[in-house]
N, C-alpha and C. Protein backbone atom coordinates (compact mmCIF):
# COMPACT_ATOMS: atom_id res chain seq x y z
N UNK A 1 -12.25 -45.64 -50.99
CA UNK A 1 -11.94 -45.44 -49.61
C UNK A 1 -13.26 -45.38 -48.85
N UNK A 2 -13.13 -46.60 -47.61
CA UNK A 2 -14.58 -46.05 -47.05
C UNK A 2 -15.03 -45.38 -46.18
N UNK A 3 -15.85 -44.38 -46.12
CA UNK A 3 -16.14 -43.18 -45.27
C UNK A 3 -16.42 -43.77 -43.94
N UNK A 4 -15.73 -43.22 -42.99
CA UNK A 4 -15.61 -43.27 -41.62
C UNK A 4 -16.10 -42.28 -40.41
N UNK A 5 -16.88 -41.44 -41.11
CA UNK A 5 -17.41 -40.65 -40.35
C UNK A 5 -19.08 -40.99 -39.54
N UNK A 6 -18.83 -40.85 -38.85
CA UNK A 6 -20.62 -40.93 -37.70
C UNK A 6 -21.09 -40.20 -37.77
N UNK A 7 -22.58 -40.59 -38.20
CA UNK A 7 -23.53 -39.16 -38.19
C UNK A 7 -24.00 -39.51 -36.47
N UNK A 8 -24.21 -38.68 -35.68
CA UNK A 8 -24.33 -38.74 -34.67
C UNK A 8 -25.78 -38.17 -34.30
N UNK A 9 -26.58 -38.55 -33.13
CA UNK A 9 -28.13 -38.23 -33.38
C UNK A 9 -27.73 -37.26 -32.34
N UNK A 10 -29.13 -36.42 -32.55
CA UNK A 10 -29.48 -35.06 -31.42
C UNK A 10 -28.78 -35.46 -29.99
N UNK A 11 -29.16 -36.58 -29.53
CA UNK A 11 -28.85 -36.62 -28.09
C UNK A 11 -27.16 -36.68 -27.83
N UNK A 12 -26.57 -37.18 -28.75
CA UNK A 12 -25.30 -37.75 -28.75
C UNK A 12 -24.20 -36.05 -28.75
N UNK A 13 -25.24 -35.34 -29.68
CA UNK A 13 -24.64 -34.14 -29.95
C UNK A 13 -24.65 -32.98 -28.76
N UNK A 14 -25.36 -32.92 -27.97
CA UNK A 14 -25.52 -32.40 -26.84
C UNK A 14 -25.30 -33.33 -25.66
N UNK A 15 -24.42 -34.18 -25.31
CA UNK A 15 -24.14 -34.72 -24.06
C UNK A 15 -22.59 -34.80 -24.25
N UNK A 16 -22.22 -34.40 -23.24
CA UNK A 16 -20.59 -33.97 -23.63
C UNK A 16 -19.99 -35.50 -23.12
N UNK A 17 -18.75 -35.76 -23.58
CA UNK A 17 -17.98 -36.72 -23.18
C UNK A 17 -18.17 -37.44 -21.66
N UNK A 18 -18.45 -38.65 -21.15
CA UNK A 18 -18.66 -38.65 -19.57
C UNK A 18 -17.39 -39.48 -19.33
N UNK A 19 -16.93 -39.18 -18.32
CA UNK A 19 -15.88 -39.74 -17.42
C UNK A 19 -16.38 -40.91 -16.94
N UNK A 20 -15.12 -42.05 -16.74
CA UNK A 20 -15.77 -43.36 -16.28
C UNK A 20 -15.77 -42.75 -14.77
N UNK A 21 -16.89 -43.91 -14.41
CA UNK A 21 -17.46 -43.36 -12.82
C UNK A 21 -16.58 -43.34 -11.61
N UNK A 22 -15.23 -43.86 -11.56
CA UNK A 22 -14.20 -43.17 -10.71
C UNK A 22 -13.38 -42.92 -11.20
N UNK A 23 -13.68 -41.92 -11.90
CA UNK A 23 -12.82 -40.82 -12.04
C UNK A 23 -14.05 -39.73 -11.79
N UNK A 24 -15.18 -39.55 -11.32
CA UNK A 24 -16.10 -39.01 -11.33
C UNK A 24 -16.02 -38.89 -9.60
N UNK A 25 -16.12 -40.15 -9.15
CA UNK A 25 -16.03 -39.65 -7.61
C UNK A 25 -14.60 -39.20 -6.81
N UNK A 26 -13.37 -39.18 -7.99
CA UNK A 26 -12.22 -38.74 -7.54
C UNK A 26 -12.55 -37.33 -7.42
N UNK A 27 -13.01 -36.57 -8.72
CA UNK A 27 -13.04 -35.38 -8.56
C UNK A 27 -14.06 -34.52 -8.13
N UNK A 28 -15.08 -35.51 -7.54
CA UNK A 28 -16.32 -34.85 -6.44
C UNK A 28 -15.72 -34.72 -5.31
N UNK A 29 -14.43 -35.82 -4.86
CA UNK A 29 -13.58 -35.93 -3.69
C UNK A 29 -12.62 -34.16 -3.40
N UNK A 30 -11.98 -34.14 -4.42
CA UNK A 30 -11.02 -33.03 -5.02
C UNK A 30 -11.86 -31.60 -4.37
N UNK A 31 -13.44 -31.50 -5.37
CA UNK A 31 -14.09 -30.61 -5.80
C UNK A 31 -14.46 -30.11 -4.01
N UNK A 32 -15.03 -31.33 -2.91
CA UNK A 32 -15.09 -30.82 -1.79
C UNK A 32 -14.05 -30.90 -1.07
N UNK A 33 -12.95 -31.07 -1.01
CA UNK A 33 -11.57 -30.76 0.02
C UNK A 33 -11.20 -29.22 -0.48
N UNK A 34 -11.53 -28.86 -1.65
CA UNK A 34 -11.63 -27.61 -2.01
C UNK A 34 -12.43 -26.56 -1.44
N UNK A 35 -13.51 -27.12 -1.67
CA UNK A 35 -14.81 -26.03 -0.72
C UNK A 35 -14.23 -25.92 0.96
N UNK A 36 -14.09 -27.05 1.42
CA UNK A 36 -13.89 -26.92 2.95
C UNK A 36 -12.40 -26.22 2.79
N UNK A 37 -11.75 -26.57 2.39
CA UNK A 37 -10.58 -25.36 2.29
C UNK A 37 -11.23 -23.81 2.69
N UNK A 38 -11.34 -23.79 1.25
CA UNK A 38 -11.75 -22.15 1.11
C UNK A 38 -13.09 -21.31 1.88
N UNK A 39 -13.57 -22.78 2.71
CA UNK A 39 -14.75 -22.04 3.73
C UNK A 39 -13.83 -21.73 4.89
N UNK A 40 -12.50 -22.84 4.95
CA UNK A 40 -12.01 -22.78 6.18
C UNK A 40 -10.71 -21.19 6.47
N UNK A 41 -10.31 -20.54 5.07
CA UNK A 41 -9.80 -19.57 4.49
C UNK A 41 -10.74 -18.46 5.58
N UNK A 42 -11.99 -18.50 4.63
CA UNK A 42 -12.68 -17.67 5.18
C UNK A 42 -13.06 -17.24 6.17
N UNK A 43 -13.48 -18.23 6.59
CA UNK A 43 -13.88 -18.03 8.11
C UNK A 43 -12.66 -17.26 9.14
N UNK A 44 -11.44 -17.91 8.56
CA UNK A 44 -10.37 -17.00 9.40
C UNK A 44 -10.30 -15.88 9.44
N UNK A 45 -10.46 -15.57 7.62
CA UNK A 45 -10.33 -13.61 7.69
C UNK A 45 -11.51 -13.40 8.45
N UNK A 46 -12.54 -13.91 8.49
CA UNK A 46 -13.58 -13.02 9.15
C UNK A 46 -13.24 -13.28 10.68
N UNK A 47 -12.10 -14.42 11.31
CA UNK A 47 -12.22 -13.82 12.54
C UNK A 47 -10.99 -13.09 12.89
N UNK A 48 -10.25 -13.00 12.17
CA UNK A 48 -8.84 -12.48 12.31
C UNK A 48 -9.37 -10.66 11.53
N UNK A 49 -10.52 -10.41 11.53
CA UNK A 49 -10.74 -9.12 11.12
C UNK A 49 -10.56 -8.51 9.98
N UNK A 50 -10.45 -7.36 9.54
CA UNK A 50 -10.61 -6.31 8.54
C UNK A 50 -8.90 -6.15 8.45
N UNK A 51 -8.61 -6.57 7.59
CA UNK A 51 -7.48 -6.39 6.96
C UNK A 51 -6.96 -4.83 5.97
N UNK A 52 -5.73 -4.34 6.04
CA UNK A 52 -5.77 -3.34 5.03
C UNK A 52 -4.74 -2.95 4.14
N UNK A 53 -4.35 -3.31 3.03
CA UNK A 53 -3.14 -2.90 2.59
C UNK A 53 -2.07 -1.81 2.76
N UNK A 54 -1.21 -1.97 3.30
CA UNK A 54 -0.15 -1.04 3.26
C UNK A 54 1.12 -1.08 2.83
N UNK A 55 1.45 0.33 2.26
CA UNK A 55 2.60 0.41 1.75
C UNK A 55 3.84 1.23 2.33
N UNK A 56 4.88 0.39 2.85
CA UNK A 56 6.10 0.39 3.67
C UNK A 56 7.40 1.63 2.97
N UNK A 57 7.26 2.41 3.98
CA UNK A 57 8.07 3.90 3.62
C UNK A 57 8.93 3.39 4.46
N UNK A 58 10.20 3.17 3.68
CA UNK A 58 11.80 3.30 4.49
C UNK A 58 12.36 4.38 4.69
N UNK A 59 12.38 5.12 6.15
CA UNK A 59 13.20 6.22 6.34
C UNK A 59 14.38 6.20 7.28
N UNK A 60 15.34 6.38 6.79
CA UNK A 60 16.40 6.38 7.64
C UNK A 60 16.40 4.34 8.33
N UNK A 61 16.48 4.29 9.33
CA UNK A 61 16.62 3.30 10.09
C UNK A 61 14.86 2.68 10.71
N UNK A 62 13.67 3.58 10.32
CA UNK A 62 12.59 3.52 10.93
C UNK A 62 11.73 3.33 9.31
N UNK A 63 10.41 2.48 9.86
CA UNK A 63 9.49 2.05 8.61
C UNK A 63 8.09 2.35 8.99
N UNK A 64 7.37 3.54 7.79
CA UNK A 64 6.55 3.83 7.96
C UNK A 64 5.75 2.85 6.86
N UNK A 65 4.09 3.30 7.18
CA UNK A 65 2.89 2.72 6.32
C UNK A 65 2.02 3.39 5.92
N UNK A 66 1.39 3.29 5.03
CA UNK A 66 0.37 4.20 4.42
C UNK A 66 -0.61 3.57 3.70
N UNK A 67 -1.73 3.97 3.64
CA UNK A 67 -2.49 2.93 3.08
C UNK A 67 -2.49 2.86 1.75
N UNK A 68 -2.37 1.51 0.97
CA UNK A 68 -2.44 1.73 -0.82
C UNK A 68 -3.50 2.66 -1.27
N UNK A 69 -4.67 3.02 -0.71
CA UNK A 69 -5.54 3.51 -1.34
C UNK A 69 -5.28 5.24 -1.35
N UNK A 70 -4.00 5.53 -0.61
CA UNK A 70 -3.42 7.00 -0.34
C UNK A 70 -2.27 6.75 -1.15
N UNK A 71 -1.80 6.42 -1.72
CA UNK A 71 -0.47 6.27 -2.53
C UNK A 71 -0.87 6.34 -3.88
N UNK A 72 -0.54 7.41 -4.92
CA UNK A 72 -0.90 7.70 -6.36
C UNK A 72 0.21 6.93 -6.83
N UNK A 73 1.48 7.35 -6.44
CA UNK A 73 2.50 6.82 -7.42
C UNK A 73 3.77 6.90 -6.63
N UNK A 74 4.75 5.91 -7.00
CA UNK A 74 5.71 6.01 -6.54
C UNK A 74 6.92 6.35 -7.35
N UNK A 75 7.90 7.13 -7.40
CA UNK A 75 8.89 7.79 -8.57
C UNK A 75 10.14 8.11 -8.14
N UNK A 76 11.38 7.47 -8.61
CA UNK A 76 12.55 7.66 -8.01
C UNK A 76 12.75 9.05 -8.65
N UNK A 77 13.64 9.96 -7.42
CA UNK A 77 13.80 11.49 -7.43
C UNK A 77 14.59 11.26 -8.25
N UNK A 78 14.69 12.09 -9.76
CA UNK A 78 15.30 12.71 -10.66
C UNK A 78 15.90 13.99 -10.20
N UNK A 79 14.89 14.78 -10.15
CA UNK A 79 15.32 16.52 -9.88
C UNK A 79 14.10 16.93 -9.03
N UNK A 80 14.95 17.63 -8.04
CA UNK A 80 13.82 18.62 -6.93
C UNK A 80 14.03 19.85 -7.37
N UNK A 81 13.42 20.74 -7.40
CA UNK A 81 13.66 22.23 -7.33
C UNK A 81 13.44 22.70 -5.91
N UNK A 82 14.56 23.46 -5.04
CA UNK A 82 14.50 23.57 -3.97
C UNK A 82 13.60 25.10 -3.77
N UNK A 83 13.05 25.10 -2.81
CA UNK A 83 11.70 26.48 -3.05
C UNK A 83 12.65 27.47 -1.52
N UNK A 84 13.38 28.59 -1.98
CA UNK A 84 13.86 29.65 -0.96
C UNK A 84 12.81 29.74 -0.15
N UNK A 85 13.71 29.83 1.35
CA UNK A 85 12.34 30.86 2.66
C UNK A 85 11.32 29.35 2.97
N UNK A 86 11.35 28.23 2.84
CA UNK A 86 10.41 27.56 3.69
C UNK A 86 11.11 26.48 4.66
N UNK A 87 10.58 25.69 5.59
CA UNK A 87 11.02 25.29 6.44
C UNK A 87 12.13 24.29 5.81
N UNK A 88 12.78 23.80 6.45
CA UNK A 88 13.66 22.33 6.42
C UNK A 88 13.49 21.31 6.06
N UNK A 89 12.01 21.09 6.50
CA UNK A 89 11.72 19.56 6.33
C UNK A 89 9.95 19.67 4.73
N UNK A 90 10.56 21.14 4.02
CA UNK A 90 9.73 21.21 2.67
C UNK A 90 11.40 21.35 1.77
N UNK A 91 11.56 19.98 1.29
CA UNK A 91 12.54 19.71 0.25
C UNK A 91 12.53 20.36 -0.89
N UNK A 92 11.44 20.74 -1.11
CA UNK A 92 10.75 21.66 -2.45
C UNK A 92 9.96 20.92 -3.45
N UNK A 93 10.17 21.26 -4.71
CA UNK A 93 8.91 20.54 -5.86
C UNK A 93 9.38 19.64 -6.52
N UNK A 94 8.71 18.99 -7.02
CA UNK A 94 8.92 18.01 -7.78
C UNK A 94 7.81 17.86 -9.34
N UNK A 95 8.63 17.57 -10.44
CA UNK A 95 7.61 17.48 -11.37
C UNK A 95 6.98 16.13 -11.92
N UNK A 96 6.12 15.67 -11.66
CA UNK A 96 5.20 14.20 -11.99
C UNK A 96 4.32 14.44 -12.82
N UNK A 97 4.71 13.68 -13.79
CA UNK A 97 3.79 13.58 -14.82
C UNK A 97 2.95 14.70 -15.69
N UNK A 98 3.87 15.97 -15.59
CA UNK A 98 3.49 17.66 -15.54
C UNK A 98 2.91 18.52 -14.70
N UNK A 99 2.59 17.53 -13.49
CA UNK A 99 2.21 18.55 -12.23
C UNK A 99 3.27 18.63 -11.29
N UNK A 100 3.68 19.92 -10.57
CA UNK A 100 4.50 20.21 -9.65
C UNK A 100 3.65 19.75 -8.44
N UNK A 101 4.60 19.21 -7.04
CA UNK A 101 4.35 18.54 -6.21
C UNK A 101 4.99 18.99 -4.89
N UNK A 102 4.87 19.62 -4.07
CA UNK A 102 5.43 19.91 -2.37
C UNK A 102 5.99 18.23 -2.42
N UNK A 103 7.39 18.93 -2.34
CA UNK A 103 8.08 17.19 -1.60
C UNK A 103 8.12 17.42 0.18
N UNK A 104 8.10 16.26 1.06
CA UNK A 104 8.32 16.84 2.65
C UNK A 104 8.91 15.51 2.99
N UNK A 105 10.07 16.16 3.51
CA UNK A 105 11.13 14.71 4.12
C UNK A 105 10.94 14.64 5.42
N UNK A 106 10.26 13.45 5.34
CA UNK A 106 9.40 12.71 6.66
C UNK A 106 10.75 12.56 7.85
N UNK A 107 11.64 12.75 7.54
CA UNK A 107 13.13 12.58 8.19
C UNK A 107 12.83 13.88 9.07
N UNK A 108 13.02 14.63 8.49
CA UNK A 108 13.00 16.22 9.27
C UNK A 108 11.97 16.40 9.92
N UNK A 109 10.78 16.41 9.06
CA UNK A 109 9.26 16.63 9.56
C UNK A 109 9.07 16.15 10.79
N UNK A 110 9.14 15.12 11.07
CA UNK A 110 9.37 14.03 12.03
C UNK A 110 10.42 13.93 13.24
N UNK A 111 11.03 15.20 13.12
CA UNK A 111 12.27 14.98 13.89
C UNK A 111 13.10 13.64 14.28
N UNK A 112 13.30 12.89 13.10
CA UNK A 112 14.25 11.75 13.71
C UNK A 112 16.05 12.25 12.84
N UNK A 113 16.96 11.56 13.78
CA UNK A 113 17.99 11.53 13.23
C UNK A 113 18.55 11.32 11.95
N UNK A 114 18.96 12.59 11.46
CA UNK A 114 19.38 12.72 10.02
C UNK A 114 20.05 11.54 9.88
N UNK A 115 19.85 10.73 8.33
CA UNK A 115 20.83 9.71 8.41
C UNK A 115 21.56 9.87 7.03
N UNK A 116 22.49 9.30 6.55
CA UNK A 116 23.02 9.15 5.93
C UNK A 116 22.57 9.50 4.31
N UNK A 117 23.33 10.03 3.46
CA UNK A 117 22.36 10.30 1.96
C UNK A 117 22.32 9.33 1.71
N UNK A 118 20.69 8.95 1.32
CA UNK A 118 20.80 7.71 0.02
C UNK A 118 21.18 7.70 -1.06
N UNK A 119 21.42 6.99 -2.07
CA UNK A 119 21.92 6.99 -3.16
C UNK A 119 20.76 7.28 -3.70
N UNK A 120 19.88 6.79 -4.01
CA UNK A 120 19.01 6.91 -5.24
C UNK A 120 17.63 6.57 -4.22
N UNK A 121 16.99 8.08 -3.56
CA UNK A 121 15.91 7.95 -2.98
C UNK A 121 14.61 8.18 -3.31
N UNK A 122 13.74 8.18 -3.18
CA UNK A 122 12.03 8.25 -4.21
C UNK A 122 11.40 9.09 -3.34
N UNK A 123 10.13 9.27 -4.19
CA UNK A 123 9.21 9.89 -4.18
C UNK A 123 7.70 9.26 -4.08
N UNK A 124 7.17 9.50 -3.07
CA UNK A 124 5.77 8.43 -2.57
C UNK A 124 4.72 9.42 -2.50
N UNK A 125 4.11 9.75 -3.55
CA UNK A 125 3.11 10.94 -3.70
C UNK A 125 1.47 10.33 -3.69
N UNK A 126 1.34 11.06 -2.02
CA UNK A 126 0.16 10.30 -1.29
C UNK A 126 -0.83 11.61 -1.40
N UNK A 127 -2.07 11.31 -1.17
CA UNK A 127 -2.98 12.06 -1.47
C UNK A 127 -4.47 11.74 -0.92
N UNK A 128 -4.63 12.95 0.12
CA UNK A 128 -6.09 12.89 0.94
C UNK A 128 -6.56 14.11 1.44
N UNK A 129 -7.96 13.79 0.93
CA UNK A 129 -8.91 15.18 1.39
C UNK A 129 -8.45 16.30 0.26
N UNK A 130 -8.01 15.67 -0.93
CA UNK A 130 -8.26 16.41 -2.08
C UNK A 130 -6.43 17.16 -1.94
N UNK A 131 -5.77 17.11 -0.93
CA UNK A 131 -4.47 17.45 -1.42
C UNK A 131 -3.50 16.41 -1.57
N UNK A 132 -2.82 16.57 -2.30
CA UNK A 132 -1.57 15.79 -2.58
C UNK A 132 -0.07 16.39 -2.77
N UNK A 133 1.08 15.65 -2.11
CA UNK A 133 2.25 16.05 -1.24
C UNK A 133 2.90 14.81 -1.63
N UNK A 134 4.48 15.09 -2.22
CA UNK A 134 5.15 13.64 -2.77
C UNK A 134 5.73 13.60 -0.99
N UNK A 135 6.45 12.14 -0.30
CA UNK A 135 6.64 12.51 0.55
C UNK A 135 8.25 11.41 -0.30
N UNK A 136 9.35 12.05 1.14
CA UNK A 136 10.57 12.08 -0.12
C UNK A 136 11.12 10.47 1.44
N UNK A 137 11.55 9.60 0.74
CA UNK A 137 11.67 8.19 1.22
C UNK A 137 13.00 7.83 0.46
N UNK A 138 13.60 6.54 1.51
CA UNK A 138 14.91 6.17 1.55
C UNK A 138 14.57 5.11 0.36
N UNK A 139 13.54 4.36 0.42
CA UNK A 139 13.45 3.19 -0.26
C UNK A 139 11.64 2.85 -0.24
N UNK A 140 11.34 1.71 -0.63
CA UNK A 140 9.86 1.38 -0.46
C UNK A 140 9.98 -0.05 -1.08
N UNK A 141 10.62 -0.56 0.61
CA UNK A 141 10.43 -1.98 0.24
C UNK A 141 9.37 -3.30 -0.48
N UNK A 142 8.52 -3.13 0.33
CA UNK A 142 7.03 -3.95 0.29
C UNK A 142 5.70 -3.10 0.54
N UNK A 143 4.27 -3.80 0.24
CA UNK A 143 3.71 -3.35 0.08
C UNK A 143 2.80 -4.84 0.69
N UNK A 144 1.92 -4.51 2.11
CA UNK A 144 2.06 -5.95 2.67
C UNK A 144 0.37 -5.78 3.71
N UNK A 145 -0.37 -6.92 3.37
CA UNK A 145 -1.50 -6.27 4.14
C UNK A 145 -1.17 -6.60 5.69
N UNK A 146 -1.69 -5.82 6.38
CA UNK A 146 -2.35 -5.33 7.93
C UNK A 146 -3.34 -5.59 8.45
N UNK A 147 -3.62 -6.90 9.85
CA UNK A 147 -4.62 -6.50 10.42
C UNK A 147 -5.19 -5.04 10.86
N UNK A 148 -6.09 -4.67 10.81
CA UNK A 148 -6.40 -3.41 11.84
C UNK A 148 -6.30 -4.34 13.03
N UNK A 149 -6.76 -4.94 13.96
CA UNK A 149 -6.63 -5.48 15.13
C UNK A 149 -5.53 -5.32 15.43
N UNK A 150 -4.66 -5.71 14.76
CA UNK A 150 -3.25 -5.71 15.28
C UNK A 150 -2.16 -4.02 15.19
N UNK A 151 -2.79 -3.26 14.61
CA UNK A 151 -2.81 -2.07 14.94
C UNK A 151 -2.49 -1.66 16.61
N UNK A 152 -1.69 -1.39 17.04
CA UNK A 152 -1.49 -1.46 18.54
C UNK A 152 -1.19 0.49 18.65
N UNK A 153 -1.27 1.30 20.15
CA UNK A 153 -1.30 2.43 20.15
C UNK A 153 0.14 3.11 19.79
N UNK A 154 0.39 4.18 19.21
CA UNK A 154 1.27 4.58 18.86
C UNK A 154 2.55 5.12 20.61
N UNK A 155 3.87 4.69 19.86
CA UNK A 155 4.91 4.75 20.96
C UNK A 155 4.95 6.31 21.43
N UNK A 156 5.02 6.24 22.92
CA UNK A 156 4.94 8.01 23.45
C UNK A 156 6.51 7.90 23.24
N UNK A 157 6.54 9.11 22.36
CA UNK A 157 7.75 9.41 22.46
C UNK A 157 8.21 11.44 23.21
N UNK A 158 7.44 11.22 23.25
CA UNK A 158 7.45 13.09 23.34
C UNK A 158 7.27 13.81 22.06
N UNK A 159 7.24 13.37 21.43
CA UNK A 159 7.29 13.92 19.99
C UNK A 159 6.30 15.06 19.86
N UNK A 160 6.83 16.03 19.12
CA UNK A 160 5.19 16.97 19.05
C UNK A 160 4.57 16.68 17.58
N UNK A 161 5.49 15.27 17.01
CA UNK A 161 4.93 15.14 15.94
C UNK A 161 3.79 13.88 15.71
N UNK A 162 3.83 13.34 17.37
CA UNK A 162 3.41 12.00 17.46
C UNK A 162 2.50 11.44 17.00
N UNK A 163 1.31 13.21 17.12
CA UNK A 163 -0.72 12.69 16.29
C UNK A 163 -0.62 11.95 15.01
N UNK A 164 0.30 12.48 14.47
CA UNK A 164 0.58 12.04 12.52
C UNK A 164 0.83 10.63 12.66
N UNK A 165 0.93 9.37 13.85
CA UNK A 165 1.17 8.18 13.65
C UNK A 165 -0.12 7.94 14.26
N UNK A 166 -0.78 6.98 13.45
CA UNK A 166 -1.81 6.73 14.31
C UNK A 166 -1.69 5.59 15.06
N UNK A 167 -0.57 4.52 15.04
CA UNK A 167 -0.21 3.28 15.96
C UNK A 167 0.68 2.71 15.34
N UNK A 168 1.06 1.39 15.65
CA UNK A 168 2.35 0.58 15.59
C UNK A 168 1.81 -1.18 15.33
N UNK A 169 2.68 -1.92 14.52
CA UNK A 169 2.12 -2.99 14.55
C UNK A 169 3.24 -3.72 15.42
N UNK A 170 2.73 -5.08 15.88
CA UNK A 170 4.30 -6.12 16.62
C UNK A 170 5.15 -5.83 15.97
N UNK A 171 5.24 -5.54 14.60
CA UNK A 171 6.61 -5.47 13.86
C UNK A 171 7.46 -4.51 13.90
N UNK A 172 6.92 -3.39 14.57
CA UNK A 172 7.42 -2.02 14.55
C UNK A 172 7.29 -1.55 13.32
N UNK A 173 6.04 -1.35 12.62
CA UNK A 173 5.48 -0.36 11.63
C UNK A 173 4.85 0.38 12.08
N UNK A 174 5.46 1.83 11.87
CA UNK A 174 4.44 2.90 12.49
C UNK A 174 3.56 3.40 10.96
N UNK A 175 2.46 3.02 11.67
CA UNK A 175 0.98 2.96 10.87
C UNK A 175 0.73 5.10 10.73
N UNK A 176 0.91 5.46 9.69
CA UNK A 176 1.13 7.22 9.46
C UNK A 176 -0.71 7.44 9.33
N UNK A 177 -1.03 8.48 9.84
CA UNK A 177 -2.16 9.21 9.58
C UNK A 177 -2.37 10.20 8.91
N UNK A 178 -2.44 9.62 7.46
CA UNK A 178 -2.59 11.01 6.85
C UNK A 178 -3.13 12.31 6.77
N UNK A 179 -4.37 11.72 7.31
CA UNK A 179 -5.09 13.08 7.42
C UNK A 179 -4.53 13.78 8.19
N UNK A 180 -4.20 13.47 9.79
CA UNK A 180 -3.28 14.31 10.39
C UNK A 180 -2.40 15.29 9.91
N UNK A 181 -1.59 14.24 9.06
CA UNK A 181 -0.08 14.87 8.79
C UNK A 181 -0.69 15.66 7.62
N UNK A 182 -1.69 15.63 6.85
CA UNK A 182 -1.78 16.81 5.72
C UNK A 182 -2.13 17.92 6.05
N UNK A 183 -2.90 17.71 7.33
CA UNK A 183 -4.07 19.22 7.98
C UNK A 183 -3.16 19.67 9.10
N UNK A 184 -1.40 19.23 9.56
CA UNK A 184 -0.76 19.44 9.88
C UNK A 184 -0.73 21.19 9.58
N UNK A 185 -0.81 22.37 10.86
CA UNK A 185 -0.80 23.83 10.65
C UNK A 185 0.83 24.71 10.31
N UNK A 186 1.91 23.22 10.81
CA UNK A 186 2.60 23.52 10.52
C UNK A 186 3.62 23.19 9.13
N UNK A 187 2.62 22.90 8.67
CA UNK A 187 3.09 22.46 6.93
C UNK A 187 2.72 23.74 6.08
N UNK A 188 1.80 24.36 6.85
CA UNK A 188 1.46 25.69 5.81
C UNK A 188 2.39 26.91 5.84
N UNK A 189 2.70 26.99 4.57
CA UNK A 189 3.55 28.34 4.76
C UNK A 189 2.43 29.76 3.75
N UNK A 190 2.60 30.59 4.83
CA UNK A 190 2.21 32.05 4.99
C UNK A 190 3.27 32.51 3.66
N UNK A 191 2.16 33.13 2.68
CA UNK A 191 2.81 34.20 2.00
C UNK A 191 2.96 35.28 2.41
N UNK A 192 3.74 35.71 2.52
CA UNK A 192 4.83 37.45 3.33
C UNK A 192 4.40 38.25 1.91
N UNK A 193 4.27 38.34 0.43
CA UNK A 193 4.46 39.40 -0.22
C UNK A 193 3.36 40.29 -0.26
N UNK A 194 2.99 40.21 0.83
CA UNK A 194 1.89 41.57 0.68
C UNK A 194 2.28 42.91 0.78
């Protein structure tokens, strides 16, 4: 049988396979409709601004946002333990992952119209300035980025809860301020057992 193998010299061994020459300028063609693409990508975000992820709290009939980088975890409510003697809108604790958690139903907190029980509602345990608070939600549809530009001022409603939104997008997402709503004076409850 006669051997069919090529010894191949140094140069042969280091020059990789070449493409016949158009097919070479097809994909120099390809390679820049690509670049101008993705310069032309760019250039938009940078004029369409600072973008920011947020994640969409369904309450009742109204949709809040929060930023992903404030959202630890999201967990459909199993069991609350309800805590005697605190306000209305502190649902009580919750256990995640072996830590107990202040739940607060943004429904009440918020004074909007009680709505209907959900069937099977969650737990959106957000966390800033070192505290963390599950907040208790109808659903949590999407999770969808945001111009800031398009950030528009939050709706006067009379609300005395209004500081905790910090604005609204065209879509009617009210954009939540956490920090507000955590350093909120009326979230703190006073221990009486002295």
């Amino acid at each position: 049988m006669p051997d069919t193998t090529q010894e191949l010299t140094p140069a042969e061994e280091q020059t990789p396979l070449a493409a016949p020459a158009g097919d070479t300028a097809d994909i120099t063609r390809v390679l820049e409709e690509r670049a101008r693409a993705l310069a032309r990508s760019s250039d938009e975000d940078e004029t369409g601004g600072e973008t920011i992820g947020m994640v969409v709290l369904a309450v009742g009939d109204e949709r809040y946002g929060v930023e992903v980088q404030d959202v630890q975890e999201i967990e459909p409510l199993d069991k609350i333990t309800p805590i005697p003697g605190t306000p209305a809108f502190w649902t009580g604790v919750v256990n995640l992952r072996g830590s107990m958690y202040p739940v607060l139903d943004i429904e009440r907190y918020l004074g909007l119209p009680v709505s209907e029980e959900v069937e099977s509602p969650k737990v959106a345990l957000v966390s800033r300035g070192g505290i963390s608070v599950g907040l208790l939600v109808d659903e949590v549809p999407e999770i969808r980025p945001v111009k800031v530009s398009e950030i528009g001022p939050p709706v006067a409603d009379g609300s005395s809860k209004a500081e905790v939104v910090r604005g609204v997008t065209p879509d009617m997402l009210s954009v939540l301020d956490l920090e507000a709503l955590l350093s909120d004076p009326a979230l703190v409850i006073e221990d009486d057992a002295s």
